[in-house]
Protein backbone atom coordinates (compact mmCIF):
# COMPACT_ATOMS: atom_id res chain seq x y z
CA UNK A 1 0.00 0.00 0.00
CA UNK A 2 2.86 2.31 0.93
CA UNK A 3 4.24 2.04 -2.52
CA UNK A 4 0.83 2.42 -4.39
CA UNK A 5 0.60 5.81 -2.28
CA UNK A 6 4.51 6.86 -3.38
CA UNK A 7 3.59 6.29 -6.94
CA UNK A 8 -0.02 8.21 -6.76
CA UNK A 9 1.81 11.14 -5.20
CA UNK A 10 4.46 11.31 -7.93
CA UNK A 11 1.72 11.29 -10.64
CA UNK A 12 0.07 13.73 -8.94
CA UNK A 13 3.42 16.09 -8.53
CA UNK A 14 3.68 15.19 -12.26
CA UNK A 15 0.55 15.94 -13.51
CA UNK A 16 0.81 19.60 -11.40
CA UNK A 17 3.51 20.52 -13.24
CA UNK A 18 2.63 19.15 -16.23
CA UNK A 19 -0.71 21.53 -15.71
CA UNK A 20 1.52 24.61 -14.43
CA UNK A 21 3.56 23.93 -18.11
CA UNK A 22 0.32 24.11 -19.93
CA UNK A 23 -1.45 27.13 -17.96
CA UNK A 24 2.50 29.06 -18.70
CA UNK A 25 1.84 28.30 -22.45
CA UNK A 26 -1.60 29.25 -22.40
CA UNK A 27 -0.66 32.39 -21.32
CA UNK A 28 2.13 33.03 -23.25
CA UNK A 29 -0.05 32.51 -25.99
CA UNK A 30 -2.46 34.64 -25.02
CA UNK A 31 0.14 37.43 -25.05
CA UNK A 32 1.68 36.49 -28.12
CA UNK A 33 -2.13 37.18 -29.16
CA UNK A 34 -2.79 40.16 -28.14
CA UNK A 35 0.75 41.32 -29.28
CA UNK A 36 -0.02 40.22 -32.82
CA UNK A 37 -3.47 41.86 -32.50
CA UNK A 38 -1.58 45.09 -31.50
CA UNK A 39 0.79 45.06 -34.01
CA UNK A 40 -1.48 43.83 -37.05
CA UNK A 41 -4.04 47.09 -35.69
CA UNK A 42 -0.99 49.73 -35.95
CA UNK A 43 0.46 48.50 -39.57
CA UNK A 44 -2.68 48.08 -41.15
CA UNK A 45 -3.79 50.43 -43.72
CA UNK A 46 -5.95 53.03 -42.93
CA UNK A 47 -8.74 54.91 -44.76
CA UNK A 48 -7.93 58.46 -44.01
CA UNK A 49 -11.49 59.96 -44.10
CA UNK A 50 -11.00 63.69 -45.45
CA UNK A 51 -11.95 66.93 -43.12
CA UNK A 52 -15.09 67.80 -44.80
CA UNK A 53 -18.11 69.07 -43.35
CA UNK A 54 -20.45 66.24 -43.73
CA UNK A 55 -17.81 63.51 -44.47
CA UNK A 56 -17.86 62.53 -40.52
CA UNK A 57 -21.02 61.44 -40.85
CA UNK A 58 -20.02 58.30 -43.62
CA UNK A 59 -24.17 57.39 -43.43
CA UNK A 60 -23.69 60.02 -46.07
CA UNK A 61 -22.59 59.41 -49.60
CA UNK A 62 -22.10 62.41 -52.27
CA UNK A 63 -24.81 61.66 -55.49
CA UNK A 64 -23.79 62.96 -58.10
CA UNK A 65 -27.16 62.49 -60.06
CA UNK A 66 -28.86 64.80 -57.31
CA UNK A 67 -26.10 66.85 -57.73
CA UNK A 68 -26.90 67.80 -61.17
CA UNK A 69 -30.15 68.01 -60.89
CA UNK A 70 -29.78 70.73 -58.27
CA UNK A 71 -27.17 72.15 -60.60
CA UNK A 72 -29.49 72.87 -63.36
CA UNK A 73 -32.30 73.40 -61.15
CA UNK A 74 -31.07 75.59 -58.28
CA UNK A 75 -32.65 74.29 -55.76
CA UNK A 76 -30.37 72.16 -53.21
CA UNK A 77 -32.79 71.64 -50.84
CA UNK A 78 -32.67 67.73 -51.20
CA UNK A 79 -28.60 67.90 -52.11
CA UNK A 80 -27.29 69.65 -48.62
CA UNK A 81 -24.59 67.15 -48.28
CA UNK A 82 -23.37 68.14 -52.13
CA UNK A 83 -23.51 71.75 -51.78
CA UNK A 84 -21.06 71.80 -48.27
CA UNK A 85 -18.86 69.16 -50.60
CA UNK A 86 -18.69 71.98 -53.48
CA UNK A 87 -18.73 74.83 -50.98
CA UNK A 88 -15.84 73.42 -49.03
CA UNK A 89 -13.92 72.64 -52.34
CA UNK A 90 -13.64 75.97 -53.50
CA UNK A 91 -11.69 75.50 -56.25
CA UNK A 92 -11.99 77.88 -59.16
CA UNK A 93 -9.78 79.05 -61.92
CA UNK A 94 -10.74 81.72 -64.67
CA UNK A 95 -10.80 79.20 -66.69
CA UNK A 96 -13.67 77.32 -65.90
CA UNK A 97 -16.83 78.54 -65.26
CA UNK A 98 -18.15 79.22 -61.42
CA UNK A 99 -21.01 78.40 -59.77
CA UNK A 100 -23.06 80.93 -61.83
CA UNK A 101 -22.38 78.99 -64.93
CA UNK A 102 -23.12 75.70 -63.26
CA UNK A 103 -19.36 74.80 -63.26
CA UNK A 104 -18.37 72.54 -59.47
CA UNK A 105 -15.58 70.32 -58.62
CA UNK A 106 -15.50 67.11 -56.99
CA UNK A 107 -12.66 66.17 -54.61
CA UNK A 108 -11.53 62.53 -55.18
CA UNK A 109 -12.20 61.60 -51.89
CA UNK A 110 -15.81 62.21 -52.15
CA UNK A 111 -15.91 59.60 -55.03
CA UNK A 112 -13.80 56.81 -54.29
CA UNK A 113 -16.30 54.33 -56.35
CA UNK A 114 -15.73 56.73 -59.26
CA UNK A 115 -12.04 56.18 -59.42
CA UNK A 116 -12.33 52.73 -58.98
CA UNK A 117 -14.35 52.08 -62.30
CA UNK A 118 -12.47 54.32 -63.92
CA UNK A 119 -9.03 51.97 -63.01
CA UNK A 120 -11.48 48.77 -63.42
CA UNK A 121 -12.15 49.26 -67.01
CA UNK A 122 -8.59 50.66 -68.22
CA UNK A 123 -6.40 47.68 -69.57
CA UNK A 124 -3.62 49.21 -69.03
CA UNK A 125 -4.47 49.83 -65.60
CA UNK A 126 -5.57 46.28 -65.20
CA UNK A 127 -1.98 45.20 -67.04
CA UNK A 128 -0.05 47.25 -63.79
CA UNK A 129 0.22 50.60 -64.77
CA UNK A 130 1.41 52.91 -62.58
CA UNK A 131 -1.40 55.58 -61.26
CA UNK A 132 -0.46 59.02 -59.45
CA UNK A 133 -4.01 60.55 -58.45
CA UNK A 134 -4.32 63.75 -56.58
CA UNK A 135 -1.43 65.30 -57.57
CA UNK A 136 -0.82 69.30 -57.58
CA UNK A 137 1.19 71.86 -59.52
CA UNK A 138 2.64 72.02 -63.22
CA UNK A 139 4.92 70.62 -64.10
CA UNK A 140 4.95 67.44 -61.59
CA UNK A 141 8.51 66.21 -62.34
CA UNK A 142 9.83 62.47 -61.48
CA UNK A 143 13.36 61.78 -61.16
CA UNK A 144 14.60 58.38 -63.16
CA UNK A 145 18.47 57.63 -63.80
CA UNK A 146 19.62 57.61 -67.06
CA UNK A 147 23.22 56.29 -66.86
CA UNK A 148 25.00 54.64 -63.87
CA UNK A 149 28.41 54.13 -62.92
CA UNK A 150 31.28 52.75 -65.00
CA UNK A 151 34.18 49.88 -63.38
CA UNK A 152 37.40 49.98 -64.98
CA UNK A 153 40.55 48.23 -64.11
CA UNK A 154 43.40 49.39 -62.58
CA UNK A 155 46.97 49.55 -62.82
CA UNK A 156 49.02 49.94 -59.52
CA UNK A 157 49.51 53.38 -58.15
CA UNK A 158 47.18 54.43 -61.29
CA UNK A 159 44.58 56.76 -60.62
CA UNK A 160 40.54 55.42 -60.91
CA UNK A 161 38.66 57.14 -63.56
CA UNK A 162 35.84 59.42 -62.51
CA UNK A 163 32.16 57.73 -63.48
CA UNK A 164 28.98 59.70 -62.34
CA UNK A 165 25.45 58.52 -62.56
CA UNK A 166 23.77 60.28 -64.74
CA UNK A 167 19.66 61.02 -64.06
CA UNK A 168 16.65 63.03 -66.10
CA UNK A 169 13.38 63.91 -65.17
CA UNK A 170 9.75 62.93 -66.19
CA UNK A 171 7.32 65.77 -66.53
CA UNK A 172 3.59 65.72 -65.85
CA UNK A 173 0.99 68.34 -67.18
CA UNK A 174 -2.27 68.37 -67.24
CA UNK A 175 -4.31 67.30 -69.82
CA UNK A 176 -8.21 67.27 -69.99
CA UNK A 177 -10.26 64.71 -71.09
CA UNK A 178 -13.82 65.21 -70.84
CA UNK A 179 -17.02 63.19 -71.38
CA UNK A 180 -20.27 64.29 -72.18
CA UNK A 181 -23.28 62.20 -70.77
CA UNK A 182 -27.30 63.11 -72.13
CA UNK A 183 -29.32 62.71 -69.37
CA UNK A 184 -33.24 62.75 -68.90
CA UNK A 185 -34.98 65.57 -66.60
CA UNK A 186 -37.34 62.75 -65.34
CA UNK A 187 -34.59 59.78 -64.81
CA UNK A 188 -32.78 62.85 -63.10
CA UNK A 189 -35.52 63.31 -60.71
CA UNK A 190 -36.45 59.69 -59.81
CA UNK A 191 -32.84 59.82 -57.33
CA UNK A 192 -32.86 56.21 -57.79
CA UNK A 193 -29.81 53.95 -56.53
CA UNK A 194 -29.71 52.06 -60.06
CA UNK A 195 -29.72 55.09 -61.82
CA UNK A 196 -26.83 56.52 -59.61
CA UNK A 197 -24.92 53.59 -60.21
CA UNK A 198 -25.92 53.66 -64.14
CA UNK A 199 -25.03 57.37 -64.87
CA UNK A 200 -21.32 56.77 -62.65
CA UNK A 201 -20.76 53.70 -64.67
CA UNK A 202 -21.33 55.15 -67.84
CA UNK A 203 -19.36 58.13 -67.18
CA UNK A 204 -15.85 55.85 -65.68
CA UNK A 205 -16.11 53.78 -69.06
CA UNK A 206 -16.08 56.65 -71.33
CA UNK A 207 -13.52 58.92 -69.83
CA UNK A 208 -11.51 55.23 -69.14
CA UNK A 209 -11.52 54.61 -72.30
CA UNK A 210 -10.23 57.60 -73.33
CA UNK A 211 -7.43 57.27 -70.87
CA UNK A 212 -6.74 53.61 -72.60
CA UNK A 213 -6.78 54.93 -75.86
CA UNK A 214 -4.31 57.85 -75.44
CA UNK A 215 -1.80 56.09 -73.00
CA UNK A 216 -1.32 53.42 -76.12
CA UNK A 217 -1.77 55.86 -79.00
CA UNK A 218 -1.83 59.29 -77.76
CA UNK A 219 -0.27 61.60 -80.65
CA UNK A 220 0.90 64.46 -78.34
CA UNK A 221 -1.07 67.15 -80.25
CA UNK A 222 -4.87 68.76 -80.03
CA UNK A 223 -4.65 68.44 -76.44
CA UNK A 224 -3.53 65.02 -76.40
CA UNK A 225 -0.84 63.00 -74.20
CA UNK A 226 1.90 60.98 -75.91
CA UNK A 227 1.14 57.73 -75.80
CA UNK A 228 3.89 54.62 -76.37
CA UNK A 229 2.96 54.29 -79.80
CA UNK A 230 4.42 58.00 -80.23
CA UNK A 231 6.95 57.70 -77.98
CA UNK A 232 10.77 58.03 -79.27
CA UNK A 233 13.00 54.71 -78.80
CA UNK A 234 10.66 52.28 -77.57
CA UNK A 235 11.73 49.17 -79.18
CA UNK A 236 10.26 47.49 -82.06
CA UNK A 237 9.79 44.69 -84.09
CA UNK A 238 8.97 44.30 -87.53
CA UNK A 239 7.32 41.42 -89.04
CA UNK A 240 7.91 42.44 -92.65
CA UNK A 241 8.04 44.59 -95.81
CA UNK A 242 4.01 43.93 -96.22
CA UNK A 243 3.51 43.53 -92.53
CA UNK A 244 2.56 39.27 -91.90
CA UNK A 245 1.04 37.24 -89.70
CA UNK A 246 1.66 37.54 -85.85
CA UNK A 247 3.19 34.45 -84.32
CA UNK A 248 4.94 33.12 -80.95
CA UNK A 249 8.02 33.57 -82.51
CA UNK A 250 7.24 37.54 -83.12
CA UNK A 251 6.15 37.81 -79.50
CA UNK A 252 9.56 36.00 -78.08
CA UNK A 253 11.14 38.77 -79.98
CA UNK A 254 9.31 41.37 -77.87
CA UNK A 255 10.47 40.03 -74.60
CA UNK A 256 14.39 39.71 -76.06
CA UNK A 257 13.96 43.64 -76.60
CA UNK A 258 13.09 43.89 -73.17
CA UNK A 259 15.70 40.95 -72.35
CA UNK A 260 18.70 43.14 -73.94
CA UNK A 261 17.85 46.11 -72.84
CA UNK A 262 18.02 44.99 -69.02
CA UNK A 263 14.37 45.89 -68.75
CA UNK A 264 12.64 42.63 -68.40
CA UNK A 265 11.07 42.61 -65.09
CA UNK A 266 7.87 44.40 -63.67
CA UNK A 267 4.56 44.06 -64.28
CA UNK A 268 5.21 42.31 -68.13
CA UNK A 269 2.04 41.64 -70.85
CA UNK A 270 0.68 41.92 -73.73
CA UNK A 271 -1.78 43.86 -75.08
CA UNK A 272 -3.27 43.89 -78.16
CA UNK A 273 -6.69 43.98 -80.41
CA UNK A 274 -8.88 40.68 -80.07
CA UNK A 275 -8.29 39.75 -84.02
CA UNK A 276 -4.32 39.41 -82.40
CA UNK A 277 -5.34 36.67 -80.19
CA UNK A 278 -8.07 35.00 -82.52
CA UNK A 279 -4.91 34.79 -85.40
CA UNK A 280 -2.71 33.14 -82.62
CA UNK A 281 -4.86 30.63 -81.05
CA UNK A 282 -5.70 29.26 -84.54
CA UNK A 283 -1.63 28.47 -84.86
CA UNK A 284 -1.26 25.44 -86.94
CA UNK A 285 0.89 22.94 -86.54
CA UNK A 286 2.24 22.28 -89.66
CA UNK A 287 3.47 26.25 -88.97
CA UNK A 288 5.72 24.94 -87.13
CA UNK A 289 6.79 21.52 -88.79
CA UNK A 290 7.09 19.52 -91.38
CA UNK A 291 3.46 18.51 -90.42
CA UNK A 292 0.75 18.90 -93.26
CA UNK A 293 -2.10 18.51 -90.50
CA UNK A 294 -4.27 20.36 -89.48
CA UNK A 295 -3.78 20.41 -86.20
CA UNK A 296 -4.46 23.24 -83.73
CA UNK A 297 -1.09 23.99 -81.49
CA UNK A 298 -3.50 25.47 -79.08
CA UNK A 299 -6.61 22.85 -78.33
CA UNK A 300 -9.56 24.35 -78.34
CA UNK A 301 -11.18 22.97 -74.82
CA UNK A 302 -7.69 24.65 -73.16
CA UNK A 303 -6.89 27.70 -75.56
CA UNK A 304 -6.99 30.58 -72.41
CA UNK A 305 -4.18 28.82 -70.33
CA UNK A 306 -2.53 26.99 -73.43
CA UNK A 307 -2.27 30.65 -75.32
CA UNK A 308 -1.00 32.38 -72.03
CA UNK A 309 1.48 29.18 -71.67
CA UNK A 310 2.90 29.90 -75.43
CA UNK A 311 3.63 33.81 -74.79
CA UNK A 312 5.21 33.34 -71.77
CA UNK A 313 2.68 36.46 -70.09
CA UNK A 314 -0.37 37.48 -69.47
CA UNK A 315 -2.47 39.64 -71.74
CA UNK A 316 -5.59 42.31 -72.13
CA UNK A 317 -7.19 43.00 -75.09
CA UNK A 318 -9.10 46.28 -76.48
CA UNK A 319 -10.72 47.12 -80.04
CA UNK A 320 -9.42 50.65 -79.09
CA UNK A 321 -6.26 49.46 -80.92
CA UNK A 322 -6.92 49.54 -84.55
CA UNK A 323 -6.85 46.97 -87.54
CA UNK A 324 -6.90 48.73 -90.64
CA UNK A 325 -3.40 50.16 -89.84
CA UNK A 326 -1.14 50.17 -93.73
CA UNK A 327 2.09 48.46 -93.52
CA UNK A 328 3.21 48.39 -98.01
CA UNK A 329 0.96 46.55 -100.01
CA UNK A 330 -1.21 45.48 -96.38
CA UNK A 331 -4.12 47.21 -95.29
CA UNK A 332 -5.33 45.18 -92.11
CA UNK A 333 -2.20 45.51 -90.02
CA UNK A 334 -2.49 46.12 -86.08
CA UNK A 335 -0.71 46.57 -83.22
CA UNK A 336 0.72 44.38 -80.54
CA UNK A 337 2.02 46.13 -77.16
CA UNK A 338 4.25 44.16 -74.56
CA UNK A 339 5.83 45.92 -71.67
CA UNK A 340 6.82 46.37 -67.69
CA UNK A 341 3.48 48.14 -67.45
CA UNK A 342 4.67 49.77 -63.92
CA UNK A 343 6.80 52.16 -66.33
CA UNK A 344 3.59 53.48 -67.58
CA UNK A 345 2.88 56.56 -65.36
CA UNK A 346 -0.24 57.86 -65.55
CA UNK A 347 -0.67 61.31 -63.24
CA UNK A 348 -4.58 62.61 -62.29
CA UNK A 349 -5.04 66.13 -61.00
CA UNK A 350 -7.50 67.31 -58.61
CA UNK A 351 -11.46 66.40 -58.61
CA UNK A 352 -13.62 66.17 -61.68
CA UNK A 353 -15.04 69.49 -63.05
CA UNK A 354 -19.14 68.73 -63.61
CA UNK A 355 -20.96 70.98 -65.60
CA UNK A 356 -24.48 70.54 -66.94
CA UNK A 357 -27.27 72.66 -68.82
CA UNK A 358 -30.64 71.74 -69.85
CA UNK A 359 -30.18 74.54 -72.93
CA UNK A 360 -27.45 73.34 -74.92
CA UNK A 361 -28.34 72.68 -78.62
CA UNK A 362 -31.54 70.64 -78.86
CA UNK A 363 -31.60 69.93 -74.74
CA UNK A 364 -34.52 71.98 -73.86
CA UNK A 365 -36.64 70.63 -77.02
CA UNK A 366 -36.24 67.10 -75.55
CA UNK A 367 -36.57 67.46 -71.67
CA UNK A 368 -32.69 66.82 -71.06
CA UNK A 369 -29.85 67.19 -69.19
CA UNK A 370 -26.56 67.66 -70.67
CA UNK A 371 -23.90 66.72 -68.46
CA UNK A 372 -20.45 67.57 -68.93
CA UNK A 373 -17.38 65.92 -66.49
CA UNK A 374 -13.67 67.54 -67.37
CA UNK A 375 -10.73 65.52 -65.74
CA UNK A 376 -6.62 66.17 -65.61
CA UNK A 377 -4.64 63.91 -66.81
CA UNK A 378 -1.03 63.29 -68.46
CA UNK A 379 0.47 59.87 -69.39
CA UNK A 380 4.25 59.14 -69.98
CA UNK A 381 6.86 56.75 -70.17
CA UNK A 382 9.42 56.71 -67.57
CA UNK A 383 11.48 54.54 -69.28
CA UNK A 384 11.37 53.70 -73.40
CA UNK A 385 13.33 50.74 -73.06
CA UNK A 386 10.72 48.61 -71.17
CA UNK A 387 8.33 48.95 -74.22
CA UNK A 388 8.02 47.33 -76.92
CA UNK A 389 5.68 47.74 -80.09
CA UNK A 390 4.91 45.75 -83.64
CA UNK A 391 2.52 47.85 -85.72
CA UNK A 392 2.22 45.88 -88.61
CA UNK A 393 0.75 42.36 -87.85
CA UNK A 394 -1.56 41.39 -89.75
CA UNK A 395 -5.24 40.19 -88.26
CA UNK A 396 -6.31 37.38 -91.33
């Protein structure tokens, strides 16, 4: 009995500090917790909720359809929230109209759903282009090196040769693009949720695509940005005299450009016009052999990961890019774009300008609204060599 009782007491001393072990851990844990907890709260990003009158309260949201309707109509007794937004704005220029020519501006922060259709539908945002919203004063100027230090070997006792980096500078202006949206007086009126959501959507695809269209072709005139079409020493690749069909071989080409030039890296794709990808994904193979079948290279059933297997990237497409481009004797060339996208800078100045009148040309005649939104905006190319463009594939 004695040495059943010895034996029960050393379990028992066991099991207590097997329990004290456990209760330690449990608390150590339990700190390690609320440590993590702590630390994940003061690193996470924050939503920095501007100091507006009315933007406290975030049960509010700015409309912009009630917006314009009190606009046109004067009367802002259902848009309070909108007129301390404009009023504590206050930003005019001579030239734009004031209040008394129905011209307001929108901060950014007031729309943040806005912004983020305009980004959702631009390709070349989607592809990783680099966006710089809110930014003030003319020029805005971003530093990028253009040279870097030399090695050369020495003799003994021989002096090292001076080498200096060498940098330049990007400049942003602004540029506008505008859209103009025909509204009716009575969907104006209803307020509805679906029609806010309509008129916002319609307006971010238009002035997106506009932003799309001039970042790839921009010509640098009427008003225009330069786009990387227009851009001096972005590489190229030419598929011949009469322009010719696109193939993998074309777009391995592309990357090499990038490849030599020490710019491969980033955020690379393709992007190109949907008759680009229709002409790949019906590669045969006796293309690429001695083959007479005709065999798809690309099945069918697996084309969308088999396609982005063969070019090595991802891609977007647009029919913004155009297929009736002239390359000699061809008159259905097009373009195919691959690039480090985060090299594409694209700068937006302050809030959008909205304007609207219900007498411009035939407005009055058919009960409408004309609204007008204004936006500032430059794109460039920080550096040419991550670019590269063929303009004269051919789409059949």
């Amino acid at each position: 009995m004695e040495e059943i009782k010895k034996l029960l007491e050393t379990q028992k001393d066991m099991l207590g500090t097997i329990s004290g072990s456990v209760m330690s851990l449990s608390d150590a844990q339990k700190n390690l917790d609320t440590r993590l907890r702590d630390l994940e709260e003061r690193t996470a990003p924050r939503r920095v909720i501007p100091r507006m009158p009315g933007l406290e309260d975030e049960a509010k949201s700015f409309s912009l359809t009630r917006a314009i309707n009190a606009i046109v109509t004067g009367d802002w007794s259902s848009a309070g929230f909108e007129r301390e937004v404009f009023d504590q704005t206050k930003k005019r220029t001579a030239s734009t109209n004031d209040d008394s020519n129905l011209g307001y501006f929108v901060p950014n922060e007031v729309l943040p759903g806005f912004i983020e259709l305009l980004t959702a539908e631009s390709v070349v945002n989607q592809m990783g282009a680099t966006v710089l919203s809110n930014l003030s004063g003319v020029p805005v100027e971003i530093p990028k090196q253009t040279g870097g230090a030399t090695a050369y070997w020495v003799e003994e006792n021989a002096s090292i040769k001076d080498s200096d980096l060498s940098a330049g500078q990007l400049a942003l202006t602004p540029k506008a693009v505008a859209a103009m949206v025909k509204m009716s007086n009575r969907l104006l009126r209803l307020s509805n949720p679906s029609v806010e959501a309509m008129v916002r959507s319609d307006i971010a695809r238009v002035i997106a695509l506009a932003i799309d269209l001039a970042a790839l072709r921009g010509t640098g005139v009427a008003g225009q940005p330069i786009g990387i079409a227009n851009t001096a020493s972005i590489n190229t690749v030419a598929i011949g005299t009469d322009g010719g069909a696109p193939t993998f071989d074309h777009l391995y080409d592309m990357q090499y450009e990038l490849q030599y030039d020490n710019a491969y890296r980033g955020n690379l794709g393709y992007i190109f016009h949907p008759a680009t990808r229709r002409r790949l994904v019906k590669t045969k193979v006796a293309q690429y052999s001695t083959d007479t079948g005709g065999d798809y290279i690309i099945q069918p059933m697996t084309s969308e990961s088999a396609l982005v297997g063969w070019m090595g990237h991802p891609y977007k497409m647009t029919t913004q890019i155009p297929i009736n481009l002239t390359k000699g004797s061809s008159t259905n060339c097009t373009e195919i774009y691959f690039a480090n996208w985060s090299e594409l800078i694209i700068g937006q100045w302050g809030g959008l300008e909205i304007m609207a009148s219900r007498e411009t040309s035939d407005a009055f005649a058919k009960n409408q609204t004309w609204v007008r939104i204004i936006q500032d905006v430059d794109v460039a190319v920080r550096h040419p060599e991550s670019f590269c463009l063929i303009n004269d594939a051919t789409i059949a």
